[in-house]
Protein backbone atom coordinates (compact mmCIF):
# COMPACT_ATOMS: atom_id res chain seq x y z
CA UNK A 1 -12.42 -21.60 -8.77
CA UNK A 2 -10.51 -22.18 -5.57
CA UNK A 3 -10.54 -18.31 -5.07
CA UNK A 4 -14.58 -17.75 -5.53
CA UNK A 5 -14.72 -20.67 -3.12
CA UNK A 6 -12.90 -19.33 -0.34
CA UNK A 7 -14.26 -15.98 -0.70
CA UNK A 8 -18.19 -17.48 -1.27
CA UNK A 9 -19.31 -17.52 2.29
CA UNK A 10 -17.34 -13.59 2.79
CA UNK A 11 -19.72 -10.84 2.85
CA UNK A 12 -18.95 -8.19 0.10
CA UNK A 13 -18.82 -5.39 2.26
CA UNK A 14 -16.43 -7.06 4.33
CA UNK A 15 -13.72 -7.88 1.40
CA UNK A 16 -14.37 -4.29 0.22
CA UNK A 17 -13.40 -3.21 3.90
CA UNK A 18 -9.97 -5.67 3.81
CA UNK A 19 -8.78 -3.99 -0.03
CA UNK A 20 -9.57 -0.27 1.14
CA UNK A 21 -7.09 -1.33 4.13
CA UNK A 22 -5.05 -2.67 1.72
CA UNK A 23 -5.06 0.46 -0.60
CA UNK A 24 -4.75 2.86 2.27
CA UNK A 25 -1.83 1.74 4.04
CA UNK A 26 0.08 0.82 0.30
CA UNK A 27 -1.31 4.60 -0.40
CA UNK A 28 0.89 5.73 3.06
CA UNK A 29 3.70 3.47 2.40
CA UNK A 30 3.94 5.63 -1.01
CA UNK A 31 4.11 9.21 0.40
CA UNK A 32 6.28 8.06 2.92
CA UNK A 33 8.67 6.31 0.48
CA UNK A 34 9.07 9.35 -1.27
CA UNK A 35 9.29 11.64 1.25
CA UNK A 36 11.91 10.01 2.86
CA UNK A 37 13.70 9.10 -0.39
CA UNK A 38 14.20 12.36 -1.56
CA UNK A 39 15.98 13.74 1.88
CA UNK A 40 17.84 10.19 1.41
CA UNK A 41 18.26 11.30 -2.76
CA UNK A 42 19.39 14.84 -1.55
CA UNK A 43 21.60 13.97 0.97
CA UNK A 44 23.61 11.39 -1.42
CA UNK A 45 23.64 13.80 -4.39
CA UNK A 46 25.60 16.09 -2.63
CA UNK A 47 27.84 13.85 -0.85
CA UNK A 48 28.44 12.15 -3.63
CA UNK A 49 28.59 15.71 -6.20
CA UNK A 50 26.15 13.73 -9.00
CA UNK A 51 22.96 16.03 -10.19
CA UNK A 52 19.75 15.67 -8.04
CA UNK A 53 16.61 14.44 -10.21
CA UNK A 54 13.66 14.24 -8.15
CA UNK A 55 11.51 12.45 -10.18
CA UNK A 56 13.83 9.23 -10.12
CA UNK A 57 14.76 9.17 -7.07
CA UNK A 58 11.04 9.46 -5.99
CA UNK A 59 9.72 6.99 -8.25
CA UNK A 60 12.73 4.78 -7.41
CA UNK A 61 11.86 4.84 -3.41
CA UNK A 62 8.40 3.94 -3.91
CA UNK A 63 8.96 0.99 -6.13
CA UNK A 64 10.82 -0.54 -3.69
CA UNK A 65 9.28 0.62 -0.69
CA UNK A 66 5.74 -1.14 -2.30
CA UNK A 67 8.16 -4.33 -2.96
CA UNK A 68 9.49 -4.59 0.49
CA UNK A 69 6.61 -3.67 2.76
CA UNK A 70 4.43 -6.54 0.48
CA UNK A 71 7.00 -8.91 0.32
CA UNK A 72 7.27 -8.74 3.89
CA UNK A 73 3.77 -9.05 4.54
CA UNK A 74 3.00 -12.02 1.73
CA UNK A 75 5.87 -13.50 3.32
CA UNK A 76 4.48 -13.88 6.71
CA UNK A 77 1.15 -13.62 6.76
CA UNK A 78 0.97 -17.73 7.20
CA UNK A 79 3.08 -17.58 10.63
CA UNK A 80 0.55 -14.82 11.96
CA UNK A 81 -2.33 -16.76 11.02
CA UNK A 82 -1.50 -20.24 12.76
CA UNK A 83 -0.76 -18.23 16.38
């Protein structure tokens, strides 16, 4: 109830706007992830001599890249808004 509330007075297009930002940049933070993760993946394979699977090591980089960048953000969202 408290959500419909605070969201009553929004216009639609306007909330539609804020989740396509939303889905963009998490859709960036993705190809990034495993982009990066895989020369990371690579990299450590052969220094450490252990076989190279692509698949994990993708999936595995943008799990956590999704977890971090949204942690970070639900995490201070509140200090940005009171300045």
């Amino acid at each position: 109830m408290i959500f419909v509330l605070k969201y009553a007075k929004i216009p639609l297009i306007v909330r539609r706007l804020d989740n396509m930002k939303l889905l963009a940049s998490n859709v960036v933070v993705i190809f990034w992830a495993i982009i990066f993760g895989e020369i990371i993946g690579y990299i450590a394979s052969k220094l450490e001599v252990v076989p190279y699977n692509y698949m994990q090591i993708g999936g595995v980089a943008a799990v956590v890249a999704l977890i971090a960048v949204n942690g970070i953000y639900l995490i201070s969202k509140d200090s940005y808004a009171k300045q």
